[in-house]
PDB file of N, CA and C in Angstrom:
ATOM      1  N   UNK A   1     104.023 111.654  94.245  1.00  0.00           N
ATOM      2  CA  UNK A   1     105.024 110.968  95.014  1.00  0.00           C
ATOM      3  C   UNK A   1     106.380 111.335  94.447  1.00  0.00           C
ATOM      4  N   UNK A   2     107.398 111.496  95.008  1.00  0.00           N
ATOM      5  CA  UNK A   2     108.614 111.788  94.910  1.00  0.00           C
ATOM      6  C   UNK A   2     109.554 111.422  95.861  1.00  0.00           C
ATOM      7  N   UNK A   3     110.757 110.836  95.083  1.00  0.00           N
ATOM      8  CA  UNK A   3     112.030 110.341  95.933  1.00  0.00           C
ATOM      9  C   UNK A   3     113.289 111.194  95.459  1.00  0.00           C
ATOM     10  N   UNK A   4     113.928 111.423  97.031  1.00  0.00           N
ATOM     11  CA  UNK A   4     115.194 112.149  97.309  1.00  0.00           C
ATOM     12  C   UNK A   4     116.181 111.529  96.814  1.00  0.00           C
ATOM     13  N   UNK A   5     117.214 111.597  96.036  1.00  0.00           N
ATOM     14  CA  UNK A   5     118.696 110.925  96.529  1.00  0.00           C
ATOM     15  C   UNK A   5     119.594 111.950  95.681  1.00  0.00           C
ATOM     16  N   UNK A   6     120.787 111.814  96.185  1.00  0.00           N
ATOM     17  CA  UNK A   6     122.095 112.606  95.574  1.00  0.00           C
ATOM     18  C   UNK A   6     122.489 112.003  94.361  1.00  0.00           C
ATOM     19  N   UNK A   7     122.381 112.674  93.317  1.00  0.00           N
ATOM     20  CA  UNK A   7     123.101 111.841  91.862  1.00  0.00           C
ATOM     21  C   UNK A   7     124.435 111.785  92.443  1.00  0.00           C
ATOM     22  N   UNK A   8     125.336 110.196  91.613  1.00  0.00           N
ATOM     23  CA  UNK A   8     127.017 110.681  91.756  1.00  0.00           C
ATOM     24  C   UNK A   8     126.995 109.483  90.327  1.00  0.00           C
ATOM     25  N   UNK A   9     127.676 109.605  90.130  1.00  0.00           N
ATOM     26  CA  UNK A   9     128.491 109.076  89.358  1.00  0.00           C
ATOM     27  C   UNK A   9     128.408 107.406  89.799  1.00  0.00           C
ATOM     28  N   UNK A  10     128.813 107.157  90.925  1.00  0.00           N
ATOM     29  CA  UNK A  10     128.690 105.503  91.318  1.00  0.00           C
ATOM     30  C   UNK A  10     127.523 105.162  91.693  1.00  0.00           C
ATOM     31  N   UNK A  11     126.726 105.949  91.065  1.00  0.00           N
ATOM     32  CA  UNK A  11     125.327 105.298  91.554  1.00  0.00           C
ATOM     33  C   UNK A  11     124.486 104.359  90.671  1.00  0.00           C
ATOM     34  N   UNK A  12     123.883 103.996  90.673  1.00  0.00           N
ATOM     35  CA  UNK A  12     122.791 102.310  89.875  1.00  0.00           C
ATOM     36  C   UNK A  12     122.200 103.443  88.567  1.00  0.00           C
ATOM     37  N   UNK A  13     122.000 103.111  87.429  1.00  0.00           N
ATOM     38  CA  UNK A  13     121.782 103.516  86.203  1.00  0.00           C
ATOM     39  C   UNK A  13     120.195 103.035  85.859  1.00  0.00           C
ATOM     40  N   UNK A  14     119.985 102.405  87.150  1.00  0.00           N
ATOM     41  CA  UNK A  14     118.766 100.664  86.300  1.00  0.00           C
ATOM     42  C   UNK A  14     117.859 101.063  87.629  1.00  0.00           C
ATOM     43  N   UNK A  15     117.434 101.651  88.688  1.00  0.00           N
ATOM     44  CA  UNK A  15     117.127 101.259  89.746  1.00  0.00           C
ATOM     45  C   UNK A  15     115.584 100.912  89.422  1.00  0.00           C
ATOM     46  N   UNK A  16     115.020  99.653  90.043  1.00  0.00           N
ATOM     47  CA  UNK A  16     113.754  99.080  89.890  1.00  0.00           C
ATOM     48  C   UNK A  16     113.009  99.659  91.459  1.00  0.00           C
ATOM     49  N   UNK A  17     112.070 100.288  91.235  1.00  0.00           N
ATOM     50  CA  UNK A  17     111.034 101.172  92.000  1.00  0.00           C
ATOM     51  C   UNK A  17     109.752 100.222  91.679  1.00  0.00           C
ATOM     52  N   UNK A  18     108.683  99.863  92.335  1.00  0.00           N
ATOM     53  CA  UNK A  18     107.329  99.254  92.111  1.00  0.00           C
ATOM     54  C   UNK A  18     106.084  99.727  93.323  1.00  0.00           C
ATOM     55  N   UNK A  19     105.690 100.101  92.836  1.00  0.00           N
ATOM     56  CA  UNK A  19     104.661 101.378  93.971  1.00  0.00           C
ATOM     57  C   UNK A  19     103.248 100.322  93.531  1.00  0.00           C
ATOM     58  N   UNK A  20     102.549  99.623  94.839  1.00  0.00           N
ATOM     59  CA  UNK A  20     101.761  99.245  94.631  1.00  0.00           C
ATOM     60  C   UNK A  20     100.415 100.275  95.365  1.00  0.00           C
ATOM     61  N   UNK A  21      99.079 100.580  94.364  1.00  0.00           N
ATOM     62  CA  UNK A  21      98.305 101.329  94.888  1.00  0.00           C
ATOM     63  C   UNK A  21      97.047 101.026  94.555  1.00  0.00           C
ATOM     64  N   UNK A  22      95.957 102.116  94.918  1.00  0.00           N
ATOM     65  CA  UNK A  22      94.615 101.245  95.025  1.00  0.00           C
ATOM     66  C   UNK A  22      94.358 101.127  93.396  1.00  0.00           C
ATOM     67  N   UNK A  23      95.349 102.198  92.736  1.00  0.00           N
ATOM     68  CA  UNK A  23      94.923 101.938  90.971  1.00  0.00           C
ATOM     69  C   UNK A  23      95.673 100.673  90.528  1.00  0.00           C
ATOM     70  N   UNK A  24      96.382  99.927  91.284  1.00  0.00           N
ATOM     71  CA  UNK A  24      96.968  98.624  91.065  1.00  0.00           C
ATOM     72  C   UNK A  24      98.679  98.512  91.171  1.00  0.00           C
ATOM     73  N   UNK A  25      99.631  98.302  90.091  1.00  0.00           N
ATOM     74  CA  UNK A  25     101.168  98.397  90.289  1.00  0.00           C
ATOM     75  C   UNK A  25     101.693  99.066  89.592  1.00  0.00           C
ATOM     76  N   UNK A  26     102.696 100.126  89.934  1.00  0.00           N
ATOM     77  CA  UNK A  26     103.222 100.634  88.783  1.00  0.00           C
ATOM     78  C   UNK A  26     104.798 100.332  88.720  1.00  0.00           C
ATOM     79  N   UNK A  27     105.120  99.524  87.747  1.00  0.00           N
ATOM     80  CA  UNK A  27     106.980  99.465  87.484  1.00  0.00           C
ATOM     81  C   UNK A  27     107.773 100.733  87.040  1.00  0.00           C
ATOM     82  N   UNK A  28     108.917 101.151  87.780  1.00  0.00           N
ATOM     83  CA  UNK A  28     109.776 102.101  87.067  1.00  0.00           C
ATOM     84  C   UNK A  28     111.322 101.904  87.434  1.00  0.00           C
ATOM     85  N   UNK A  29     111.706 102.686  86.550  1.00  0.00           N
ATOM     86  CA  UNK A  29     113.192 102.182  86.371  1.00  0.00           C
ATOM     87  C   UNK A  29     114.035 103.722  86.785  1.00  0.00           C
ATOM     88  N   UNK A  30     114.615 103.989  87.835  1.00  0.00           N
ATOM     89  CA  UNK A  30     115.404 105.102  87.580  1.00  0.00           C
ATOM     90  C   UNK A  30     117.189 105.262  87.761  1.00  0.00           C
ATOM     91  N   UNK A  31     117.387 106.779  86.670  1.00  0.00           N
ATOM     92  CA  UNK A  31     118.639 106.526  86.636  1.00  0.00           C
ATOM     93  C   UNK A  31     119.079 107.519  87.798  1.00  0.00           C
ATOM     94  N   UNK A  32     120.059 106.931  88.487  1.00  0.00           N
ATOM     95  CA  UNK A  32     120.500 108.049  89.908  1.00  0.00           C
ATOM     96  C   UNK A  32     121.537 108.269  89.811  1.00  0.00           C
ATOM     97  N   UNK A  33     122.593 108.305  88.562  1.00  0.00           N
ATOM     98  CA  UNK A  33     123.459 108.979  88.102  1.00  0.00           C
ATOM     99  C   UNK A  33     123.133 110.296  87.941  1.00  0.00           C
ATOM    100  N   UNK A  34     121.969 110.881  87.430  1.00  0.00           N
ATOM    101  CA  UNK A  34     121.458 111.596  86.569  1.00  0.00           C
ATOM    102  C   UNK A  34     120.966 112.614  87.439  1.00  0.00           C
ATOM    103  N   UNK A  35     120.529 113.560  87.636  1.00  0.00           N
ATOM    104  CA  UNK A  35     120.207 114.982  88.848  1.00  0.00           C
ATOM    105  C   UNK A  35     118.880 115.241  87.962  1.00  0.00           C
ATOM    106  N   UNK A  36     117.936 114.476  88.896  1.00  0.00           N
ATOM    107  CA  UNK A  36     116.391 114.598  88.305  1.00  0.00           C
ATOM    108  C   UNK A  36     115.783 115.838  88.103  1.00  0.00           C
ATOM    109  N   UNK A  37     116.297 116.910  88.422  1.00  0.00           N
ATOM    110  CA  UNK A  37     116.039 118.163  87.418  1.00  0.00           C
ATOM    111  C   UNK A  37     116.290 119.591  88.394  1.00  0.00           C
ATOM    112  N   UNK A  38     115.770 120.530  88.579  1.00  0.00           N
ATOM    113  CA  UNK A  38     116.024 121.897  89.281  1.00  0.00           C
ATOM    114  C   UNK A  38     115.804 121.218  90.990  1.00  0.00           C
ATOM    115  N   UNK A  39     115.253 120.625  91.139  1.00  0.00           N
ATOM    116  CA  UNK A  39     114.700 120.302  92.416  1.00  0.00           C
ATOM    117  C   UNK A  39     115.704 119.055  93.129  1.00  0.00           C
ATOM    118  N   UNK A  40     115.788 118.995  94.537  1.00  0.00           N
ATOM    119  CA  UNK A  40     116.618 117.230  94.638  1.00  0.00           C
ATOM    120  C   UNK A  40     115.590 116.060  94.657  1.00  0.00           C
ATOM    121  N   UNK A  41     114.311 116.563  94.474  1.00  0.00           N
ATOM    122  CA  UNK A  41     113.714 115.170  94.452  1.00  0.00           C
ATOM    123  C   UNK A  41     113.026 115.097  92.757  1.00  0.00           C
ATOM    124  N   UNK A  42     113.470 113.420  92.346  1.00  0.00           N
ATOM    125  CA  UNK A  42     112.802 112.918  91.281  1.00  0.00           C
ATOM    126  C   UNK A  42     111.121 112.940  91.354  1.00  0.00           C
ATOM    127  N   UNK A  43     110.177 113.045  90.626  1.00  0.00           N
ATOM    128  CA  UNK A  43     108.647 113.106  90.567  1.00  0.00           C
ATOM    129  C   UNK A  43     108.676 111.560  90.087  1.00  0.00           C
ATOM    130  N   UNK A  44     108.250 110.562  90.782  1.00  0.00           N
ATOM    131  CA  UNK A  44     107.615 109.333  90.293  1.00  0.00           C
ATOM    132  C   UNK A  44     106.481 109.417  89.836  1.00  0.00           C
ATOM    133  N   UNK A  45     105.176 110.245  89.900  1.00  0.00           N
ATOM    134  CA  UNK A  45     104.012 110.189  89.677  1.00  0.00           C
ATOM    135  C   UNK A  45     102.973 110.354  90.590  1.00  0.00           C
ATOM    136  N   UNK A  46     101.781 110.319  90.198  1.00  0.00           N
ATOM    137  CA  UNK A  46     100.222 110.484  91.164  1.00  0.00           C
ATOM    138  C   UNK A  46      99.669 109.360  91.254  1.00  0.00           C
ATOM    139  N   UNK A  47      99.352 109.126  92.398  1.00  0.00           N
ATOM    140  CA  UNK A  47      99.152 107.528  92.732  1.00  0.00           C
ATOM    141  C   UNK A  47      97.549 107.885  94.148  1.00  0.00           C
ATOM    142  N   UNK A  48      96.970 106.597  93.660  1.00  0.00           N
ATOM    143  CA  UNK A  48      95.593 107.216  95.006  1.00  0.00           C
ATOM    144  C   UNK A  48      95.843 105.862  95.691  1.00  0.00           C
ATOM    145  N   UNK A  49      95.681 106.177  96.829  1.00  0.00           N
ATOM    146  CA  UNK A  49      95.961 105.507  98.142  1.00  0.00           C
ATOM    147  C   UNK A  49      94.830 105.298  98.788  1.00  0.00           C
ATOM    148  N   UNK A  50      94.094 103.945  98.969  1.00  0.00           N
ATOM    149  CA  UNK A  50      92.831 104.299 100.181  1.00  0.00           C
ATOM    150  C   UNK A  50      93.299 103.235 101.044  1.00  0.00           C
ATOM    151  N   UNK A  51      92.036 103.763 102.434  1.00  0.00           N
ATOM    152  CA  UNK A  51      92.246 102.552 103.198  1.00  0.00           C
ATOM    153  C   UNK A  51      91.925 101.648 103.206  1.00  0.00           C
ATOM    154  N   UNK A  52      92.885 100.097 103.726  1.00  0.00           N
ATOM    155  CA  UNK A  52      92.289  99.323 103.379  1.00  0.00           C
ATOM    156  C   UNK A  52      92.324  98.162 102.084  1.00  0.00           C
ATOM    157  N   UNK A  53      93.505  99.223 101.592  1.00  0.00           N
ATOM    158  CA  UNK A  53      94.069  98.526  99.887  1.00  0.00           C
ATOM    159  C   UNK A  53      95.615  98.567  99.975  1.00  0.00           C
ATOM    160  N   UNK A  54      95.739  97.234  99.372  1.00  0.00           N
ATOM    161  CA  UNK A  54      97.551  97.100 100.098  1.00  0.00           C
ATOM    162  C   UNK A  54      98.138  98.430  99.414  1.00  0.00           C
ATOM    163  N   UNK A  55      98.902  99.251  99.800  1.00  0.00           N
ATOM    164  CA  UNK A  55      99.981  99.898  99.424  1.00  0.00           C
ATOM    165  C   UNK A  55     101.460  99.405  99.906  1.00  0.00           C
ATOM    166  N   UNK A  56     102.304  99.568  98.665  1.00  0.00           N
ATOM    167  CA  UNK A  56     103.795  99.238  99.208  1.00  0.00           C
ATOM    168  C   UNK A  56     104.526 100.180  98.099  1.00  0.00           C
ATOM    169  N   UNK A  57     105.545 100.523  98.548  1.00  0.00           N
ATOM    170  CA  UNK A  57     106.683 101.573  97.667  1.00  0.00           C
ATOM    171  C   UNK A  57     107.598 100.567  97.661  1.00  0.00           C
ATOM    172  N   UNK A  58     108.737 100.135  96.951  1.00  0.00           N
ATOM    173  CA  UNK A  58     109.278  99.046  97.273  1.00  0.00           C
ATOM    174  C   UNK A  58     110.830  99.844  96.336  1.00  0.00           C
ATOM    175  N   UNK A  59     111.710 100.299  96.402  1.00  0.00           N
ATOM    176  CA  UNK A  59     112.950 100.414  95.765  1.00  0.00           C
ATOM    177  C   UNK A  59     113.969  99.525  96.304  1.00  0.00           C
ATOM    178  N   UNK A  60     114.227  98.891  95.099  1.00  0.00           N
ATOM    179  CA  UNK A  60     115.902  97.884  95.346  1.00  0.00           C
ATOM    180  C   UNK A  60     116.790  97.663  94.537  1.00  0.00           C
ATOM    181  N   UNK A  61     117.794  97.164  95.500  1.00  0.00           N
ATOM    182  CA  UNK A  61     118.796  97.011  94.051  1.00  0.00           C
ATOM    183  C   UNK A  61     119.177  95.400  93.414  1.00  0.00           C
ATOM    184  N   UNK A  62     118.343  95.007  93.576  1.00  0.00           N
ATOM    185  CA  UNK A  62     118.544  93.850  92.563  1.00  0.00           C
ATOM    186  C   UNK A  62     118.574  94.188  91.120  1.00  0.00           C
ATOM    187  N   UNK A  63     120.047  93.348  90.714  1.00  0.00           N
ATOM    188  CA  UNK A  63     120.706  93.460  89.132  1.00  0.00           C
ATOM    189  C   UNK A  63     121.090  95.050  89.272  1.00  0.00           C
ATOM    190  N   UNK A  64     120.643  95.843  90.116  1.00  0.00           N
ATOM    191  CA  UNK A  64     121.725  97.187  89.430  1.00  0.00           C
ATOM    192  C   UNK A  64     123.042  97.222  88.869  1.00  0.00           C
ATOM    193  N   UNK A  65     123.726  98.206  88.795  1.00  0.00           N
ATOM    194  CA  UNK A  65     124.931  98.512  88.063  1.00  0.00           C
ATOM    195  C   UNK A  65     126.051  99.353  88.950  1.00  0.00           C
ATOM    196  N   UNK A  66     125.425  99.918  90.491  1.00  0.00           N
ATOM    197  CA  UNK A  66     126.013 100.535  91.660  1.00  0.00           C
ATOM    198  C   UNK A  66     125.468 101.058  92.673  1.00  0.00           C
ATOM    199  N   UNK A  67     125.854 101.616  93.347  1.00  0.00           N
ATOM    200  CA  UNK A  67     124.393 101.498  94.554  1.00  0.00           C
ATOM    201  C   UNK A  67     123.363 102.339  94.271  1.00  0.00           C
ATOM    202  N   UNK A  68     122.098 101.367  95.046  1.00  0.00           N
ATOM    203  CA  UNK A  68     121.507 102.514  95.104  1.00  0.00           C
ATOM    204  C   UNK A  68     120.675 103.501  96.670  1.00  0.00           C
ATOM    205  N   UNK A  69     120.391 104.547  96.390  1.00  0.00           N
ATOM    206  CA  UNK A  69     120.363 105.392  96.971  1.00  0.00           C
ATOM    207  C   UNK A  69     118.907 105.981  97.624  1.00  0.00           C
ATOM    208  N   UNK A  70     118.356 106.164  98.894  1.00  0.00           N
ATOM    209  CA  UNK A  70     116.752 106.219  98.708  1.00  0.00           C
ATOM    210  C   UNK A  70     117.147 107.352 100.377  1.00  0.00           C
ATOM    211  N   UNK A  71     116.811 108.668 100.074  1.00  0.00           N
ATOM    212  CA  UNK A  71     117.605 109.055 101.285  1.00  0.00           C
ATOM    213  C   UNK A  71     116.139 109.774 102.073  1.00  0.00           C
ATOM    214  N   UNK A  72     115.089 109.819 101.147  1.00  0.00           N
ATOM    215  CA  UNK A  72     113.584 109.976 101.270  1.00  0.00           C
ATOM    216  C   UNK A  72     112.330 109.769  99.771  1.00  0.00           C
ATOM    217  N   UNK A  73     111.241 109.467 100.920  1.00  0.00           N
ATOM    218  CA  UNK A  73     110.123 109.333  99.819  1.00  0.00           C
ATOM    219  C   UNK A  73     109.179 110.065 100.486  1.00  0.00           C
ATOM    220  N   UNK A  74     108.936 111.113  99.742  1.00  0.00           N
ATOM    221  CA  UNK A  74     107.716 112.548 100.212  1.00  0.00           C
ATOM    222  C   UNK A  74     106.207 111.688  99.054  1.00  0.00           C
ATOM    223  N   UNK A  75     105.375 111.915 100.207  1.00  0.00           N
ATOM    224  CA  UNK A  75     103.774 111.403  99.844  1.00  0.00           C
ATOM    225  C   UNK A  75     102.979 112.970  99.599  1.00  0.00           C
ATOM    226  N   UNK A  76     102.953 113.710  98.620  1.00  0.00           N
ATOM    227  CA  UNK A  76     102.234 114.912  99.030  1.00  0.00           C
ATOM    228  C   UNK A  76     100.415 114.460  98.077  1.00  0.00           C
ATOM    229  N   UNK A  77      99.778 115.174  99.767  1.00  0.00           N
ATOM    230  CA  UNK A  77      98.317 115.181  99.319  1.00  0.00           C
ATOM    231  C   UNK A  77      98.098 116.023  98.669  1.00  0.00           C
ATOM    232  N   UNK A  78      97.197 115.756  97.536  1.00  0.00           N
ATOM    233  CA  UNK A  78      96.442 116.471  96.572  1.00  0.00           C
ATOM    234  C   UNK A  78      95.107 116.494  97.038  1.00  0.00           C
ATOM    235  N   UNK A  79      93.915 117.540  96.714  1.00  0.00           N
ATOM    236  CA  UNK A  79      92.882 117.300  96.836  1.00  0.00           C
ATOM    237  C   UNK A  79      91.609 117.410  96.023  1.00  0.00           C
TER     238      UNK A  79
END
């Protein structure tokens, strides 16, 4: 799983991400000041999805530090 956004400078330092999946919840924190590396999208991780089991992606900005930014979230299948 991986999310898009433009680093700038006024962006949230703190952003709270919580990906619920069939392996259960995972908390993360990202900084979107920061240009998550050669690519424009950050790598959140590998997550298994079935049917039938709540899934939710959930990014917000509660308590951040400036906005934040979510301009896509790419699901790529593995097999």
């Amino acid at each position: 799983m991986r999310l898009y956004f433009p680093p700038q400078g006024n962006r949230a330092s703190n952003v709270p991400v919580t990906i619920t999946h069939a392996g259960g919840v995972e908390k993360l924190t990202l900084d979107q000041r920061k240009n998550p590396g050669d690519e424009p999208y950050q790598t959140l991780g590998t997550f298994r999805f079935e049917a039938g089991k709540a899934t939710e992606i959930m990014i917000s900005n509660a308590g951040t530090d400036g906005y934040v930014i979510a301009d896509a979230v790419q699901l790529i299948l593995i097999k």
